[in-house]
Protein backbone atom coordinates (compact mmCIF):
# COMPACT_ATOMS: atom_id res chain seq x y z
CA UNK A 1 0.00 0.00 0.00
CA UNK A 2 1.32 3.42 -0.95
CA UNK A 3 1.91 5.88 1.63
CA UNK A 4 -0.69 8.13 0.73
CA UNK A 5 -3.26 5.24 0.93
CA UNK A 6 -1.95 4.33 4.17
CA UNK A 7 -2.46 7.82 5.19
CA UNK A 8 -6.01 7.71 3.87
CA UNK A 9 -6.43 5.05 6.00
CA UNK A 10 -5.49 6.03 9.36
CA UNK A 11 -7.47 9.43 8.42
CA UNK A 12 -10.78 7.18 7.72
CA UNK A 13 -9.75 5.28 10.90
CA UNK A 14 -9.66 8.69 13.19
CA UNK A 15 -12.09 10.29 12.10
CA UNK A 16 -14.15 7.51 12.82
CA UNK A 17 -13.16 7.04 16.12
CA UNK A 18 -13.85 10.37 16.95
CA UNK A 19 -17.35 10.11 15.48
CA UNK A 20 -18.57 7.36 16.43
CA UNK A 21 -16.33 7.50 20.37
CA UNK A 22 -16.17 10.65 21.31
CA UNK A 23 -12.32 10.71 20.06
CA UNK A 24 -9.06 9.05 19.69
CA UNK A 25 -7.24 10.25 23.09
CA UNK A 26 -7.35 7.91 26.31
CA UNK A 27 -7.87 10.10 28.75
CA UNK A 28 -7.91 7.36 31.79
CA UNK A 29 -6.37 9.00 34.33
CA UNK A 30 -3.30 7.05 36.15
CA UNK A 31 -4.39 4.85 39.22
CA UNK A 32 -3.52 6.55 42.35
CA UNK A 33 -4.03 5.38 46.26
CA UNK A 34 -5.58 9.07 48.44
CA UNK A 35 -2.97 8.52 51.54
CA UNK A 36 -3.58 12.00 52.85
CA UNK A 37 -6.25 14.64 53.11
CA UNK A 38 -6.14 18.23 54.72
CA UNK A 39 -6.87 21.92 53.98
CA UNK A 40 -6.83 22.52 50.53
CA UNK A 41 -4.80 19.33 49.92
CA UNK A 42 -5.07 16.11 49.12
CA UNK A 43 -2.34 13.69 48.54
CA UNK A 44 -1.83 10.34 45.87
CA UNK A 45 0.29 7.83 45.33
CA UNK A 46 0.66 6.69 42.36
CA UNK A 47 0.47 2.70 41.74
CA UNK A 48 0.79 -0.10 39.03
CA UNK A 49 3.95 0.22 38.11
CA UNK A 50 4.63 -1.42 34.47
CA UNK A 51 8.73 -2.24 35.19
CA UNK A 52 10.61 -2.02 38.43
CA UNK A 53 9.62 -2.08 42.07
CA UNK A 54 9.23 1.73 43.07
CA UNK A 55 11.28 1.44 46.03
CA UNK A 56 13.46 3.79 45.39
CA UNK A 57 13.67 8.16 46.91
CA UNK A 58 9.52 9.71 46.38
CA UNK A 59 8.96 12.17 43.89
CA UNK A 60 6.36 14.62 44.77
CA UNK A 61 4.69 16.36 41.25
CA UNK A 62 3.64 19.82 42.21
CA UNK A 63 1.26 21.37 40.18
CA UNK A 64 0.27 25.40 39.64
CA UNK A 65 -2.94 27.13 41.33
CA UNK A 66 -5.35 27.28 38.83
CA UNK A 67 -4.22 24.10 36.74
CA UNK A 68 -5.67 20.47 36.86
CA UNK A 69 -3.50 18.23 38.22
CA UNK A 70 -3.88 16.14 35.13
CA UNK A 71 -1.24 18.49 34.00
CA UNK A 72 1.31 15.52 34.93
CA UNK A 73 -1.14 12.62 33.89
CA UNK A 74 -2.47 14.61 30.55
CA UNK A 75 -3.37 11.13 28.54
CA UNK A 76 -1.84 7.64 28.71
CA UNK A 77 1.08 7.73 25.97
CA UNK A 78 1.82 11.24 27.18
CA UNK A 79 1.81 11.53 30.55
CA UNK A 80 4.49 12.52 32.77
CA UNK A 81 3.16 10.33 35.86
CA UNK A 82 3.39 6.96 33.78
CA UNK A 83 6.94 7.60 32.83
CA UNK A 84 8.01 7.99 36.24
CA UNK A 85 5.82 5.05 37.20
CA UNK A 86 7.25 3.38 34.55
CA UNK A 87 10.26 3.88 35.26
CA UNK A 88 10.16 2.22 39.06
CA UNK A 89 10.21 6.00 40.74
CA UNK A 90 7.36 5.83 44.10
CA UNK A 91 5.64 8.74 42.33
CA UNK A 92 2.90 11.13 44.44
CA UNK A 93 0.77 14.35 43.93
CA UNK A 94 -0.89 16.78 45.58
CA UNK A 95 -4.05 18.41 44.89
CA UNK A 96 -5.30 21.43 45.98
CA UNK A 97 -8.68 20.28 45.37
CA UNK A 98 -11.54 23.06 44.35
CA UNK A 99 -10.84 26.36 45.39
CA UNK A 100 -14.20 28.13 46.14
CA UNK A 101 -15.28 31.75 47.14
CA UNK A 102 -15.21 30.95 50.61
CA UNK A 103 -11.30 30.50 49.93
CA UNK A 104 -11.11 34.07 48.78
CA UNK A 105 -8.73 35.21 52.04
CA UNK A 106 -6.08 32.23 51.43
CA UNK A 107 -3.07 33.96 50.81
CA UNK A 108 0.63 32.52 49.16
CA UNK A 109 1.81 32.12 52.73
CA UNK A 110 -1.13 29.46 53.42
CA UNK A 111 0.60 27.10 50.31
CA UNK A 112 3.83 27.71 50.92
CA UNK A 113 3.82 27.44 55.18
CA UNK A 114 0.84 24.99 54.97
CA UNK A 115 -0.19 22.63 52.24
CA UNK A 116 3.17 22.44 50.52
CA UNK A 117 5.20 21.29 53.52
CA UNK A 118 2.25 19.19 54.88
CA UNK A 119 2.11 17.12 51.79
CA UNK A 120 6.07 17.20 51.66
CA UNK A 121 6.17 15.67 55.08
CA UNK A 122 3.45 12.86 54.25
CA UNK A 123 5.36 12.07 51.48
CA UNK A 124 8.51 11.59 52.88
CA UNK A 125 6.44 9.45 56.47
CA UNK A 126 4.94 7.37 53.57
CA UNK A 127 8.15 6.03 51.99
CA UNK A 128 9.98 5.35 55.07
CA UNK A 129 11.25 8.84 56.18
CA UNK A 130 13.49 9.19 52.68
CA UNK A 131 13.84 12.66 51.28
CA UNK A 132 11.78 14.00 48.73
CA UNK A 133 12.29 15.18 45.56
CA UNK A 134 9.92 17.56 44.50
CA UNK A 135 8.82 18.47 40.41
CA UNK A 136 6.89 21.40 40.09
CA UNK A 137 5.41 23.44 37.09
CA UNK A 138 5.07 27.11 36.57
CA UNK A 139 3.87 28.29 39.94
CA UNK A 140 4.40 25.32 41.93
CA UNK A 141 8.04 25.39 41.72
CA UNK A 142 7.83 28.93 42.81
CA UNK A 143 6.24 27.99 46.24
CA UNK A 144 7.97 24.61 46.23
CA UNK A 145 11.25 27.29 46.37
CA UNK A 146 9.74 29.61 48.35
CA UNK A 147 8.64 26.56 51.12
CA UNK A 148 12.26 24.95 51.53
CA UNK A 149 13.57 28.67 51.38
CA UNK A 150 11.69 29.17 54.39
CA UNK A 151 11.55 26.03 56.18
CA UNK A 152 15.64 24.62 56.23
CA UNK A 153 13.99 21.19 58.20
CA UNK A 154 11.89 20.09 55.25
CA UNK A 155 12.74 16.89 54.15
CA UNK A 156 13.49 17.60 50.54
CA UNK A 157 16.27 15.61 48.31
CA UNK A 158 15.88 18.36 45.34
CA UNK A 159 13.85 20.50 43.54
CA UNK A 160 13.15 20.63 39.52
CA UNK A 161 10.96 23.38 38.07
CA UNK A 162 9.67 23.57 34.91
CA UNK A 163 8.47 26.82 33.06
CA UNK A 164 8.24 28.92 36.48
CA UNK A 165 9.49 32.46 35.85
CA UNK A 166 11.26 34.36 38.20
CA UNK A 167 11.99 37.52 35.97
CA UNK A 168 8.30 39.45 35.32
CA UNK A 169 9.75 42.01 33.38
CA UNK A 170 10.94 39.49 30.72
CA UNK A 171 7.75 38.29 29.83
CA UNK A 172 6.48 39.98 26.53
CA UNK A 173 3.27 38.75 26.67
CA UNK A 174 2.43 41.17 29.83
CA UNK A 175 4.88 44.53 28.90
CA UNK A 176 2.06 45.88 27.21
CA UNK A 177 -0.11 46.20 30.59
CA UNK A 178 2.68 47.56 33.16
CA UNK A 179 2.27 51.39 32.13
CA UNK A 180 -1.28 51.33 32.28
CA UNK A 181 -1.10 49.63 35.99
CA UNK A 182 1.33 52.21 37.27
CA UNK A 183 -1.14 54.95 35.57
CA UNK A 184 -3.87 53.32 38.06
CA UNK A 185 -1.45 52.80 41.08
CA UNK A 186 -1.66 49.19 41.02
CA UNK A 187 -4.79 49.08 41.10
CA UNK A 188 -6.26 48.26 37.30
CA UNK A 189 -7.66 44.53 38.24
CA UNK A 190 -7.59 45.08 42.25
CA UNK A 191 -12.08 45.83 42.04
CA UNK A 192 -12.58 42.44 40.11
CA UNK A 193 -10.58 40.21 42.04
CA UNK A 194 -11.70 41.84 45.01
CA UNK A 195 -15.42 41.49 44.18
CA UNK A 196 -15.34 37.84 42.44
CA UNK A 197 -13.45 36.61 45.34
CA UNK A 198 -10.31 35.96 42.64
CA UNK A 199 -9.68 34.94 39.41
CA UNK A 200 -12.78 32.44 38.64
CA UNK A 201 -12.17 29.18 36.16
CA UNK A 202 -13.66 30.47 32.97
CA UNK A 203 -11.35 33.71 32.88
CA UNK A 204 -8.29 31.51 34.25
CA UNK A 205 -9.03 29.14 31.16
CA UNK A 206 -9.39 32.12 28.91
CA UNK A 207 -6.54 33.67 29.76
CA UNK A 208 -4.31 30.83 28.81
CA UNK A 209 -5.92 30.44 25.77
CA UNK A 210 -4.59 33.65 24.68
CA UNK A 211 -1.22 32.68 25.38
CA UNK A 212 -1.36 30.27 22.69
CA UNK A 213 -3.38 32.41 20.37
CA UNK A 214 -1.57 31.62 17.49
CA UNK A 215 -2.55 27.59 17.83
CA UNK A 216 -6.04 28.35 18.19
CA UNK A 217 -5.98 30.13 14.76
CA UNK A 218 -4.07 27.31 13.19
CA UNK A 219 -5.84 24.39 14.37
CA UNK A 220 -8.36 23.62 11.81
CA UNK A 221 -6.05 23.60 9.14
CA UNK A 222 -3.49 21.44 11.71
CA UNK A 223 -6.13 19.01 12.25
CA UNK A 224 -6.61 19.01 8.57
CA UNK A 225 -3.20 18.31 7.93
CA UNK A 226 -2.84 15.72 10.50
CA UNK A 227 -5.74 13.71 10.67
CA UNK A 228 -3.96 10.81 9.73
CA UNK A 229 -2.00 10.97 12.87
CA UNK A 230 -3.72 9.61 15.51
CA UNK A 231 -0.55 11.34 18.38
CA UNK A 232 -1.04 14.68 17.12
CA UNK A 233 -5.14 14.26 17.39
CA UNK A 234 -4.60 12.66 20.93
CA UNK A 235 -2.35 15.71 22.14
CA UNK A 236 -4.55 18.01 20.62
CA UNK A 237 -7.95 16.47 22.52
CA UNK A 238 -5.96 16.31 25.93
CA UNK A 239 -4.92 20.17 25.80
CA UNK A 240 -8.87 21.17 25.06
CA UNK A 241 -9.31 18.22 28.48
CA UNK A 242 -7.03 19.87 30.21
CA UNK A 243 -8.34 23.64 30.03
CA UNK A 244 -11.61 23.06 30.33
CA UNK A 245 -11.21 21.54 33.89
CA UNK A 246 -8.66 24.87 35.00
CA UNK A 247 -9.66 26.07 38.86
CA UNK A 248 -9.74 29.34 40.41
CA UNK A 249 -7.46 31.55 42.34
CA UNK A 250 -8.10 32.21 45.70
CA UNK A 251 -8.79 36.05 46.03
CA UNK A 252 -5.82 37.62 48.11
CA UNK A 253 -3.22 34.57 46.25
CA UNK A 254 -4.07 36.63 43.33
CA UNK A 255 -3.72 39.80 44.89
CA UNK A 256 -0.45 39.06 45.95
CA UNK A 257 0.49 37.76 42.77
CA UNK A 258 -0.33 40.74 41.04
CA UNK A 259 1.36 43.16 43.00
CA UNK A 260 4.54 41.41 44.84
CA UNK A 261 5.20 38.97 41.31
CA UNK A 262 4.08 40.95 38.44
CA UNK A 263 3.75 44.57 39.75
CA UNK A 264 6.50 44.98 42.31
CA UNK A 265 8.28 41.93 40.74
CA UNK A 266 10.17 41.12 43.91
CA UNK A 267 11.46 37.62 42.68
CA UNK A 268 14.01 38.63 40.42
CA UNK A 269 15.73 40.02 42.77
CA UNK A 270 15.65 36.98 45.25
CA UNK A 271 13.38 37.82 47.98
CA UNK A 272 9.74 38.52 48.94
CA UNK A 273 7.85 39.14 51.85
CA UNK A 274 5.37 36.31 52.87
CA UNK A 275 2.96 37.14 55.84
CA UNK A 276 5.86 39.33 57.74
CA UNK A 277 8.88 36.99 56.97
CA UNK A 278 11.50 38.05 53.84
CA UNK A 279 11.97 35.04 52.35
CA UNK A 280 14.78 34.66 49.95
CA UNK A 281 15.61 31.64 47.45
CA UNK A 282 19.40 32.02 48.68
CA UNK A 283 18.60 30.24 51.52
CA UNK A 284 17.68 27.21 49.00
CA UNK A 285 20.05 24.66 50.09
CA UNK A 286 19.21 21.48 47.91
CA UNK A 287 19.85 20.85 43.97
CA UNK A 288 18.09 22.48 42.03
CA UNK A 289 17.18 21.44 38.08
CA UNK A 290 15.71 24.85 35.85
CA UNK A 291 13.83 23.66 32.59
CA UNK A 292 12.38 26.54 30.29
CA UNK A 293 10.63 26.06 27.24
CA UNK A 294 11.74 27.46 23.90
CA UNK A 295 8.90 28.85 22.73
CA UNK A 296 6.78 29.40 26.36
CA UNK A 297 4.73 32.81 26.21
CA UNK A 298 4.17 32.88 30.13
CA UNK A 299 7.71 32.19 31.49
CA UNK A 300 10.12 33.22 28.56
CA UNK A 301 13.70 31.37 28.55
CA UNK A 302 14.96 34.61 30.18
CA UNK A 303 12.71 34.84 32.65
CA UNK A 304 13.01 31.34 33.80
CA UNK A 305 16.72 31.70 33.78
CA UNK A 306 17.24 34.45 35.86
CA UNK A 307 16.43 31.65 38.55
CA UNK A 308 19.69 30.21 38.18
CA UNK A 309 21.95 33.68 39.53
CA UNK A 310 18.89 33.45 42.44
CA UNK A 311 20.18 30.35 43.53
CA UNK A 312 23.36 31.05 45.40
CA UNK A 313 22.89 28.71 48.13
CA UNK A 314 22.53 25.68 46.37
CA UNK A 315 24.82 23.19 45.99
CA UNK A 316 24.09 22.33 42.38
CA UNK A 317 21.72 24.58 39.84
CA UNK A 318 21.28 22.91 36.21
CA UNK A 319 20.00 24.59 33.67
CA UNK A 320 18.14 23.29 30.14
CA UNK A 321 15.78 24.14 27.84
CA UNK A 322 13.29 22.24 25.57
CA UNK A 323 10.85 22.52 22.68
CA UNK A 324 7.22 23.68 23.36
CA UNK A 325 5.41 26.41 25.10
CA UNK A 326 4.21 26.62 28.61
CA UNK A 327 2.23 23.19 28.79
CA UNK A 328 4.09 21.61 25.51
CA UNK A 329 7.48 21.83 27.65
CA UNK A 330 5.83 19.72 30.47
CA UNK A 331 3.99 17.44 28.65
CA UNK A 332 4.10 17.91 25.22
CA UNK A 333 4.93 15.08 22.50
CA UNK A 334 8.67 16.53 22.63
CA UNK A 335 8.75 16.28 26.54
CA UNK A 336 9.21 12.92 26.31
CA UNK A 337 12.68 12.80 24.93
CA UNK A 338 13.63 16.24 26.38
CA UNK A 339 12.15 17.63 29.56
CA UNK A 340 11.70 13.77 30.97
CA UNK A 341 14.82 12.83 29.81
CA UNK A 342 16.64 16.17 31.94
CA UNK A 343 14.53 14.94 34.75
CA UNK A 344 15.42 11.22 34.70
CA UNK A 345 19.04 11.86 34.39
CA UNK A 346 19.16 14.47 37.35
CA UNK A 347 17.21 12.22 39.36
CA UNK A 348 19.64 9.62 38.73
CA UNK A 349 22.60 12.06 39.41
CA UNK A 350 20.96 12.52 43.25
CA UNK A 351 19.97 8.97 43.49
CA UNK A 352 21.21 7.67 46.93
CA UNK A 353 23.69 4.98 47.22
CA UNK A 354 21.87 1.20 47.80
């Protein structure tokens, strides 16, 4: 058969699974075991391992406010959770669960002093008292910095974020807006996420969407183009999955993030005040791995990177970048022989001696 018959084919074929099915992605989420619940957190570990025996240091996925957790488990054949699994590493989450109005006064110090170290703690008492190391996206490695900045005692083995920006000013995407929020004081989006109680789902979702404006535009004729490949269909059906099931932000966690990280934009410079306390990512004292994506719209390369000259305490700080934007480097269909690979070998580099 010729290859444009075969391609013929496998179109016929995906189009009718996603007629007839609903579509050609399996979105089964990975099986997990809940081994601890609290405020605003609930903890997994992940089970079935495919090769190995998972007895080896936890890794603890820490996902953004806002984002579904599915961010690490986006669809089986893509999924960041199955490779470790996979792979024999005693994987875990937490969840932040639904963040409702009533949440509205939760502030940054309440997940980095509270939920963060909780979970980190659980981990660690559920495989055996080993260290933990932690792998964090956008946001979450900023508070999974923030929390071991703050508390020295944690038991943490290393830290790897991926797409979390440290430098505001370098993000293009967002230039546009700074004069016209010094023009208002600081104050252009203070009345909405005052009165909404924070930044609800639907505008969260939105919001990202922009940020990858130019794929939106492009996807009929991608889909078009590709409907004989049944990958590129899946990824695509996982990313509309994923945002539609984004969360909210609690109220004053937005506030702050507006005006200490994007306003005032008191990370680049190392240090930030969390309910009274300056914390500073100098006093970081683990290993540290820095991913950035190459083509990310909400954390730039540069603005990722400044992370690394932040990092002063740490024993080791690795940088890399990969293909994809600000999901596409964590889980994208290039992830899995770039960011993963990164992660696998720095994990290995820490891994302790048998």
């Amino acid at each position: 058969m010729t290859v444009p018959a075969l391609r013929l084919a496998a179109a016929t074929s995906n189009v009718v699974r996603k007629v007839l099915h609903g579509g050609v992605a399996d979105l089964r989420p990975a099986p997990r075991l809940l081994i601890d619940t609290g405020p605003n957190r609930r903890v997994y570990r992940f089970t079935g391992a495919a090769r190995g025996s998972q007895d080896g240091e936890p890794v603890l996925l820490v996902p953004p406010l806002a984002a579904p957790t599915l961010c690490f488990d986006l669809r089986r054949g893509c999924s960041l959770v199955e490779h470790l699994v996979d792979g024999g590493r005693r994987t875990y989450l937490v969840d932040y669960g639904t963040v409702a109005f009533a949440d509205r006064g939760l502030g940054v110090e309440h997940w980095v002093g509270q939920v963060l170290p909780n979970a980190i703690r659980k981990v660690s008492a559920d495989a055996g008292g080993r260290e933990v190391h932690l792998v964090a996206w956008c946001l979450g490695g900023i508070f999974s910095l923030l929390a071991a900045a703050e508390q020295a005692d944690l038991p943490i083995a290393s830290i790897t974020t991926i797409a979390a920006p440290f430098d505001f000013t370098a993000i293009p995407l967002i230039a546009p807006l700074r004069p016209l929020v010094e023009l208002t004081g600081g104050h252009l989006l203070t009345p909405f996420y005052r009165l909404l109680g924070g930044a609800p789902p639907y505008l969260v979702s939105q919001a990202f969407r922009l940020t990858r404006l130019d794929k939106e535009l492009t996807r009929p004729i991608a889909m078009l183009r590709n409907l004989h490949d049944r990958d590129f269909l899946a990824q695509l059906e996982a990313v509309d999955h994923f945002m539609a099931n984004m969360a909210a932000y609690p109220g004053r966690t937005f506030g702050q993030l507006y005006h200490r990280f994007f306003r005032a934009n008191d990370l680049a410079e190392g240090s930030i005040e969390i309910d009274g306390r300056l914390v500073s990512l100098s006093e970081v004292r683990v290993p540290t791995l820095v991913v950035a994506g190459e083509s990310d719209a909400i954390a730039p390369k540069r603005a990722v990177r400044r992370l690394v000259d932040l990092l002063t305490g740490a024993p080791e700080v690795r940088f890399e970048s990969a293909p994809g934007g600000h999901l596409g480097v964590l889980t994208g269909r290039a992830a899995r022989t770039t960011t993963w690979r990164y992660l696998d070998e720095f994990l290995d580099s820490r891994r302790s001696p048998a």
